[in-house]
Protein backbone atom coordinates (compact mmCIF):
# COMPACT_ATOMS: atom_id res chain seq x y z
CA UNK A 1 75.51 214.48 97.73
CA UNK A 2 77.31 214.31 101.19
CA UNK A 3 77.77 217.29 103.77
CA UNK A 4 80.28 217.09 105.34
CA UNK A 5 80.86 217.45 109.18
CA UNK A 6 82.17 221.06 109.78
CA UNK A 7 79.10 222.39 107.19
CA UNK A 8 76.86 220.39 109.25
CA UNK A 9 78.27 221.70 112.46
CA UNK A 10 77.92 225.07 111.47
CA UNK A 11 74.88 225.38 110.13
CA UNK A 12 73.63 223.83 113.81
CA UNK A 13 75.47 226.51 115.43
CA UNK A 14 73.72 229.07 113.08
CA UNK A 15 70.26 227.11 113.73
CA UNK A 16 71.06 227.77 117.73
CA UNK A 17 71.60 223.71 118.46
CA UNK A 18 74.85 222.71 120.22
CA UNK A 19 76.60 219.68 118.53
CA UNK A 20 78.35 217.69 120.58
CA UNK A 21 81.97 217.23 120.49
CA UNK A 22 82.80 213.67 119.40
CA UNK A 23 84.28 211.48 122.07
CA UNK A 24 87.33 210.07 122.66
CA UNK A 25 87.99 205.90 122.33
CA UNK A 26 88.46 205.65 126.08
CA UNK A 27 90.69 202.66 126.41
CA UNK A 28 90.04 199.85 128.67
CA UNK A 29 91.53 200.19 132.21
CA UNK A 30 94.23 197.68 133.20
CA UNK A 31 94.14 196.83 136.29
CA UNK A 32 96.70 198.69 138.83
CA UNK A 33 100.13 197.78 139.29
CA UNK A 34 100.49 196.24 142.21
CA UNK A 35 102.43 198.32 144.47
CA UNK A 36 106.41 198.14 144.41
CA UNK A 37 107.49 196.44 147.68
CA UNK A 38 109.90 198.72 149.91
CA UNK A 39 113.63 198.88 148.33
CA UNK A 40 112.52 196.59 145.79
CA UNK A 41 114.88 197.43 142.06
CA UNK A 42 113.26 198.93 139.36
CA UNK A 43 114.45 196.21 137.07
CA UNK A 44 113.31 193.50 139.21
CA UNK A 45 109.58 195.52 139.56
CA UNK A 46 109.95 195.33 135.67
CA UNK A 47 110.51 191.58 135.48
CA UNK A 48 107.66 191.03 137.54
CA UNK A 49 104.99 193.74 135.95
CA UNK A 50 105.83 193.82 132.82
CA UNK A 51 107.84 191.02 131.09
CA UNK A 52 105.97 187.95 132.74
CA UNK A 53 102.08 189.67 132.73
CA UNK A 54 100.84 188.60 129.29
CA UNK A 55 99.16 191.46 127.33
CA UNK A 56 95.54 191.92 126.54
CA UNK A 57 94.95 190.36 123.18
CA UNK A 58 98.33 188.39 123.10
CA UNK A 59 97.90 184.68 122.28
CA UNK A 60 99.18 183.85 125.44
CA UNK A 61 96.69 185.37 127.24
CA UNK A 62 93.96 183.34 125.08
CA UNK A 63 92.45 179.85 126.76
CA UNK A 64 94.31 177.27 125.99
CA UNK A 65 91.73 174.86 124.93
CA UNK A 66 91.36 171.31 126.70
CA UNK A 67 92.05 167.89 124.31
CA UNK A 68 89.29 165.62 124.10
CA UNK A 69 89.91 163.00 125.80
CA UNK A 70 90.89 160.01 123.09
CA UNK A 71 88.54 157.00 122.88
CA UNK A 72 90.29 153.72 123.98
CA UNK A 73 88.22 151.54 120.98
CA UNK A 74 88.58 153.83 118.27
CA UNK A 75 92.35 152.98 116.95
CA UNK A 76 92.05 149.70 117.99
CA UNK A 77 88.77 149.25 115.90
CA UNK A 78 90.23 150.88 113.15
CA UNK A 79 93.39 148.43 113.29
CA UNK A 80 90.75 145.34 113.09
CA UNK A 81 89.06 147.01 110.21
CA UNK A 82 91.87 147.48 108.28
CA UNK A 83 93.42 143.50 108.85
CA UNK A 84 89.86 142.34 108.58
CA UNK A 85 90.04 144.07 104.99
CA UNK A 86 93.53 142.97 104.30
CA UNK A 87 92.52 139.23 105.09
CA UNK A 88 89.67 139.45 102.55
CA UNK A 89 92.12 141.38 100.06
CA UNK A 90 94.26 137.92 100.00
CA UNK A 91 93.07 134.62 99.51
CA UNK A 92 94.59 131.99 102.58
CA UNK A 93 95.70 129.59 99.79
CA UNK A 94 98.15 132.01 98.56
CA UNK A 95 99.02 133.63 101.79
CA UNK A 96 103.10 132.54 102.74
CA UNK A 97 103.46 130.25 105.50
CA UNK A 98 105.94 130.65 107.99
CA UNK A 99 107.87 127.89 109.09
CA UNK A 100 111.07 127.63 111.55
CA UNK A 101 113.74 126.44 109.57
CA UNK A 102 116.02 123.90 111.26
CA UNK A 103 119.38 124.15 111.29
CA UNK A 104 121.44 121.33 109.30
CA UNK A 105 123.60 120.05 111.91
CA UNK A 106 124.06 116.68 110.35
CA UNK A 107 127.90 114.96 110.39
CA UNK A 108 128.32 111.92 108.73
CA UNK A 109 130.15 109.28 109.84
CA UNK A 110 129.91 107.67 113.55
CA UNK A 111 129.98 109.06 117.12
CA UNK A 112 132.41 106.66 118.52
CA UNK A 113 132.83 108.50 121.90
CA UNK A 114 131.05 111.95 123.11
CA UNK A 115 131.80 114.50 120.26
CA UNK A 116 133.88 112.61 117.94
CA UNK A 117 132.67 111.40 114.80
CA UNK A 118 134.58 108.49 112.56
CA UNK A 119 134.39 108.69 109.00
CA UNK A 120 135.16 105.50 106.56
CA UNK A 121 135.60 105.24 103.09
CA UNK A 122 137.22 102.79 101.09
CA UNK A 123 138.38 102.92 97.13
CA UNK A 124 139.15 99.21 95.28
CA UNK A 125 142.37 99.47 93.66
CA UNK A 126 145.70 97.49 93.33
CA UNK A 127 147.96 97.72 95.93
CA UNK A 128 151.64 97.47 95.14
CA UNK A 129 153.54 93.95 95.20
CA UNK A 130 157.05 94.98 95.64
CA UNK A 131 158.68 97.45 98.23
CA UNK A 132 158.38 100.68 97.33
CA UNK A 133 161.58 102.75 97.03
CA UNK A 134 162.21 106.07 98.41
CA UNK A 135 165.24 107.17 96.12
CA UNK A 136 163.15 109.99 95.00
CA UNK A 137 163.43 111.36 98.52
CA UNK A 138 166.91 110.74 98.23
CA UNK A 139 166.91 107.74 100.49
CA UNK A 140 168.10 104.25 99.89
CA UNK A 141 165.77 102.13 101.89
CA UNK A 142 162.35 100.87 100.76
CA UNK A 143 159.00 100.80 102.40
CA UNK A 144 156.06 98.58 102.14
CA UNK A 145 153.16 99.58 100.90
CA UNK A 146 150.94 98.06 104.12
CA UNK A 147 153.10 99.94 106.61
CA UNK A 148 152.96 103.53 104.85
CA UNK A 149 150.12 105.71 106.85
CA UNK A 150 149.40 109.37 104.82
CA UNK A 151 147.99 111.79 107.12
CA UNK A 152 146.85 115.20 107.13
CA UNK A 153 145.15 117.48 109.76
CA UNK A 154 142.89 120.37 109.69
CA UNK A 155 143.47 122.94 112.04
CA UNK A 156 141.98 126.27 113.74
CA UNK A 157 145.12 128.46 112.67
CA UNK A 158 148.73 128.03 110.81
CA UNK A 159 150.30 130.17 113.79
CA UNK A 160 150.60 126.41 115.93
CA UNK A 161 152.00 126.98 119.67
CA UNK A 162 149.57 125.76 122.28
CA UNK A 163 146.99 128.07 120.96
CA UNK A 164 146.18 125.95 118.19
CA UNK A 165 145.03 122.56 117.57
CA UNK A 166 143.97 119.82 114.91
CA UNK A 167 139.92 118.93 115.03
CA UNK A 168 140.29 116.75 112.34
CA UNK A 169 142.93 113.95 111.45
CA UNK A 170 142.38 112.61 107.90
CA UNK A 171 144.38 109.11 107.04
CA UNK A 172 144.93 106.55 104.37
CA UNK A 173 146.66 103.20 104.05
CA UNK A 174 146.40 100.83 101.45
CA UNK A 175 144.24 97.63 102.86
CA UNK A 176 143.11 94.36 102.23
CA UNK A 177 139.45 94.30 103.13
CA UNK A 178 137.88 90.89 103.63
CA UNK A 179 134.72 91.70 101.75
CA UNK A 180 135.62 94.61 99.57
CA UNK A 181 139.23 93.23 98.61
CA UNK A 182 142.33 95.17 98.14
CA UNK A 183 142.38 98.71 98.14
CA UNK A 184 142.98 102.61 99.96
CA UNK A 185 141.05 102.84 103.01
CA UNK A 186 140.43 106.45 104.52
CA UNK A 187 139.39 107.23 107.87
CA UNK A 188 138.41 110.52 109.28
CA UNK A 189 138.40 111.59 112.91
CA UNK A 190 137.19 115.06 113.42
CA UNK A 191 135.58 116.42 116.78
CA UNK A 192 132.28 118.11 117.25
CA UNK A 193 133.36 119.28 120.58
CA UNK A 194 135.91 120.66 122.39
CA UNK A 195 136.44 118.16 124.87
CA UNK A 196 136.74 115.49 122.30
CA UNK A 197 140.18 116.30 121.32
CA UNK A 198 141.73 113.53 124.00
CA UNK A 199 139.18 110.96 122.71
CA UNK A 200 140.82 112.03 119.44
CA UNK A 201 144.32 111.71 119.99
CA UNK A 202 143.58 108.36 121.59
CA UNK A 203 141.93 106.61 118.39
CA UNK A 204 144.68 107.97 115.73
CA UNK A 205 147.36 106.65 118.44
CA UNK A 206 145.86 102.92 117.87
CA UNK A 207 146.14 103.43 114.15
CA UNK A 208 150.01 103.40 114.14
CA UNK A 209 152.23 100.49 114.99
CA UNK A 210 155.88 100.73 115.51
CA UNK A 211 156.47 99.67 111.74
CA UNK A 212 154.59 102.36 110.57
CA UNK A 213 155.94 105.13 108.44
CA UNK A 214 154.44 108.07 108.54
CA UNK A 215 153.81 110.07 104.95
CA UNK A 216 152.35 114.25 104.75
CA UNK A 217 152.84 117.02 102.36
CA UNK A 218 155.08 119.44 104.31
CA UNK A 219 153.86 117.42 107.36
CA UNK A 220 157.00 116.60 109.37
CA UNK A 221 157.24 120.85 109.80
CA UNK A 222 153.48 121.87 110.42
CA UNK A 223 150.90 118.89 111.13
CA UNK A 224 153.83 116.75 112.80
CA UNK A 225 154.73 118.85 115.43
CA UNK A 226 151.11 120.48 116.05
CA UNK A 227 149.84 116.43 117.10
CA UNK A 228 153.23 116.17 119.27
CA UNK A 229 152.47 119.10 121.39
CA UNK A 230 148.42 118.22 121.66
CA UNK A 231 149.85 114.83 123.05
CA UNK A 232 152.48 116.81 125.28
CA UNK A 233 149.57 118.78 126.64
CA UNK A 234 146.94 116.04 127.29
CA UNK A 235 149.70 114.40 129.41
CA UNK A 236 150.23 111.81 126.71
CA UNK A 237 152.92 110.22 125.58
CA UNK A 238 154.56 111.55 121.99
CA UNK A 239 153.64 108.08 119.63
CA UNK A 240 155.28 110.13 116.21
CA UNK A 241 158.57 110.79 117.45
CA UNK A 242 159.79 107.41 117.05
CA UNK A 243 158.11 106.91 113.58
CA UNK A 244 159.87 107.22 110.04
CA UNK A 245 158.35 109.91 108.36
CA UNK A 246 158.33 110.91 104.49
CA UNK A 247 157.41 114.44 103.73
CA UNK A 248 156.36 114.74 99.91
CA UNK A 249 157.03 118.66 99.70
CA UNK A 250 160.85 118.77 99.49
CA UNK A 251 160.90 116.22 96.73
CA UNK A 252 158.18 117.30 94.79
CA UNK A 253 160.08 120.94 95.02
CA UNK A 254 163.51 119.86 93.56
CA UNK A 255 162.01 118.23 90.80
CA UNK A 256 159.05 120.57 89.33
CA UNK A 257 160.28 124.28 90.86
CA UNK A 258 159.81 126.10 87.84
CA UNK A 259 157.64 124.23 86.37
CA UNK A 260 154.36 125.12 87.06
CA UNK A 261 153.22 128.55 89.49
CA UNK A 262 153.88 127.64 92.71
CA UNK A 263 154.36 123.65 94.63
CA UNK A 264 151.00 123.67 96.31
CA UNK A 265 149.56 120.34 96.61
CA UNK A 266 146.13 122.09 94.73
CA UNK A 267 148.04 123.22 92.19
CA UNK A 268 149.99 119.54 91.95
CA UNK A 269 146.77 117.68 91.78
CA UNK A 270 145.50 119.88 89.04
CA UNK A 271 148.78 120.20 86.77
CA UNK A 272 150.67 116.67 87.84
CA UNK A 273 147.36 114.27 88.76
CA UNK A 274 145.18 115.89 86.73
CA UNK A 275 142.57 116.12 89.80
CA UNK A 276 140.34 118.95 89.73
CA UNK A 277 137.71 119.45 92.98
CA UNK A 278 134.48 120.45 92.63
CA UNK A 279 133.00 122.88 95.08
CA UNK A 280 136.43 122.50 96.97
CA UNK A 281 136.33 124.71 100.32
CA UNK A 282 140.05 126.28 100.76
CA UNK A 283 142.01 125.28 103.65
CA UNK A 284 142.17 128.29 104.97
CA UNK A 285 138.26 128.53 105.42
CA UNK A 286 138.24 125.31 107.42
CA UNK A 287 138.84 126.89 110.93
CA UNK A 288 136.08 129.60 110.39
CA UNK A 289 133.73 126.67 109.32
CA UNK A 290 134.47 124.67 112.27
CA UNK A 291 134.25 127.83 115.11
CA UNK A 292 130.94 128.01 112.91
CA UNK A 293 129.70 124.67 114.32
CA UNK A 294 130.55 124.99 117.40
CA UNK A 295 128.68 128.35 117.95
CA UNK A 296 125.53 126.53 117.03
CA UNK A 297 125.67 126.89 113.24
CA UNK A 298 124.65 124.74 110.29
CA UNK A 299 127.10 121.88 109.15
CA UNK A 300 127.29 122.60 105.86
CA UNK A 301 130.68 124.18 105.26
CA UNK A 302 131.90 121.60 107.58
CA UNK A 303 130.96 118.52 105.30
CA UNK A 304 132.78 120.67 102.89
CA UNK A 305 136.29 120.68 105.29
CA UNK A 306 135.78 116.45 105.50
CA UNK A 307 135.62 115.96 101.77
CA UNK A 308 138.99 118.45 101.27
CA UNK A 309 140.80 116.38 103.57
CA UNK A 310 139.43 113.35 102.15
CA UNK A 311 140.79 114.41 99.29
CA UNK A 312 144.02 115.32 100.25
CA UNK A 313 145.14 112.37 102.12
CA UNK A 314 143.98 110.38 98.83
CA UNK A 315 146.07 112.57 96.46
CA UNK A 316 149.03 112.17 98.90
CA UNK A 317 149.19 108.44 98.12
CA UNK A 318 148.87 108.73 94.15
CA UNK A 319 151.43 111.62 94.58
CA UNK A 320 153.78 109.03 95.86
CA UNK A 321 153.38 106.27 93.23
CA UNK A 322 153.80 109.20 90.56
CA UNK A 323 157.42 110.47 92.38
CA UNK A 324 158.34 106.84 92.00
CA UNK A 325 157.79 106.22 88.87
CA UNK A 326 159.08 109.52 87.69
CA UNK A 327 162.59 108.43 89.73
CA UNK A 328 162.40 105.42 88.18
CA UNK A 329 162.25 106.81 84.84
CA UNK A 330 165.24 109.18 85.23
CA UNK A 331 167.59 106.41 86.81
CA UNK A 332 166.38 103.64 83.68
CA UNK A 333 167.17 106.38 81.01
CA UNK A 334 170.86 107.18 79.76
């Protein structure tokens, strides 16, 4: 059983014994304030004492304790561990292989001067005995077949003005081949570079003669006039001007408007000709895919621009025949 302190400090009083008083926690002394400089402010004497002194016990006033310093070897001998473990993980047979793909940057055809290429083809079929006549143009002259030249261009915008121009020239004439025999030859110029557009304009000049009549699908307003000003600007002298030109569009308007959608030559092939183009690149991709090349891309989507206007120049020639005969038919029938 417990006494408790005032029983057991009287009963030492009683007993004559003096019991000493308990002392006081006598708290630590801080060290002394430094003196206040003469006509210092109290609140600056408070900045300096009190707000910037760290207090006893206050974790700023604990060591700050000293990194070890970090071992050079150690991450980079954990890094080799750990691809030394990842190499054993995977067998090398099955590991990928890395290769640096090269670009396909391959045009067909021949360079026949820095940056242009020529492309030939040639498709056996009869050419036409008799003159051909152009009533369905609403003419009354004939043509030959030898001296008719159907052209189309591919160009780097429909906006023309100096600001745009043709890097490829796609034409077809019916020939008589000594080996092959008679039928549509197509050649292809189309530049690789920008400073082959003179070397360009020269070639397609020595493919007309002053017989030659000149045949396009809405040609004589867009791909016409584009060549005349490339000559204009190359200093060169205009060779279409004084050539007989045939557009195809306006006839092919007056006589199926209505008919189908719209008068696009796609849409003629596929509904008159019954053409239809596989893996066809649009038109209007063709300047994209040739700013592609030039920038160091792939060739790819260019091939793709030669065989549309392969195809075009041949449709313009069975396009022809077919307006013929269709004329023909009308004027025979009562």
């Amino acid at each position: 059983m417990g006494v408790s302190a005032d029983k057991l400090r009287l009963l030492r009083r009683q007993a004559g014994t003096a019991v000493p008083e308990p002392k006081a926690a006598v708290p630590s002394a801080a060290p002394p304030a430094e003196p206040a400089p003469a006509n210092e402010p109290v609140f600056a004497w408070v900045e300096r004492e009190v707000r910037h002194k760290p207090m006893a016990g206050s974790p700023s006033a604990l060591p700050v304790p000293t990194p070890e310093p970090r071992r050079r070897g150690t991450d980079m001998d954990a890094l080799r561990r750990l691809i030394g473990l990842r190499e054993r993980a995977i067998p090398a047979a099955a590991a990928p292989v890395r290769r640096a793909s090269a670009r396909d940057r391959h045009l067909p055809g021949e360079e026949i001067a820095p940056g242009l290429h020529l492309v030939e083809a040639f498709l056996p079929q009869a050419i036409p005995t008799q003159p051909l006549s152009l009533a369905f143009a609403r003419r009354e002259d004939t043509v030959a077949p030898q001296d008719l030249l159907f052209f189309d261009t591919e160009t780097t915008g429909l906006a023309g003005g100096t600001g745009t121009r043709a890097f490829m020239i796609g034409a077809a004439d019916w020939h008589h081949d000594a080996a092959r025999g008679p039928g549509l030859r197509i050649r292809q110029l189309m530049m690789a570079t920008m400073a082959a557009e003179a070397a360009m304009l020269d070639t397609f000049r020595g493919w007309l003669a002053p017989g030659t009549v000149l045949s396009s699908y809405n040609g004589r307003c867009y791909d016409a006039p584009l060549l005349k000003t490339r000559y204009r600007l190359s200093r060169r002298g205009d060779p279409l001007s004084a050539l007989d030109h045939v557009d195809l569009l306006f006839p092919t308007r007056r006589r199926y408007r209505g008919t189908w959608e719209n008068c696009r030559l796609a849409t003629i092939e596929r509904q008159l000709l019954h053409i239809v183009r596989e893996d066809d690149l649009p038109g209007s991709q063709a300047p994209a895919a040739w700013l592609h090349y030039l920038r160091g891309g792939d060739a790819i989507d260019l091939r793709r621009v030669l065989a549309h206007n392969h195809q075009d120049v041949v449709t313009l020639a069975q396009l022809m025949l077919r307006l013929i005969e269709a004329e023909a038919q009308d004027t025979s029938s009562p």
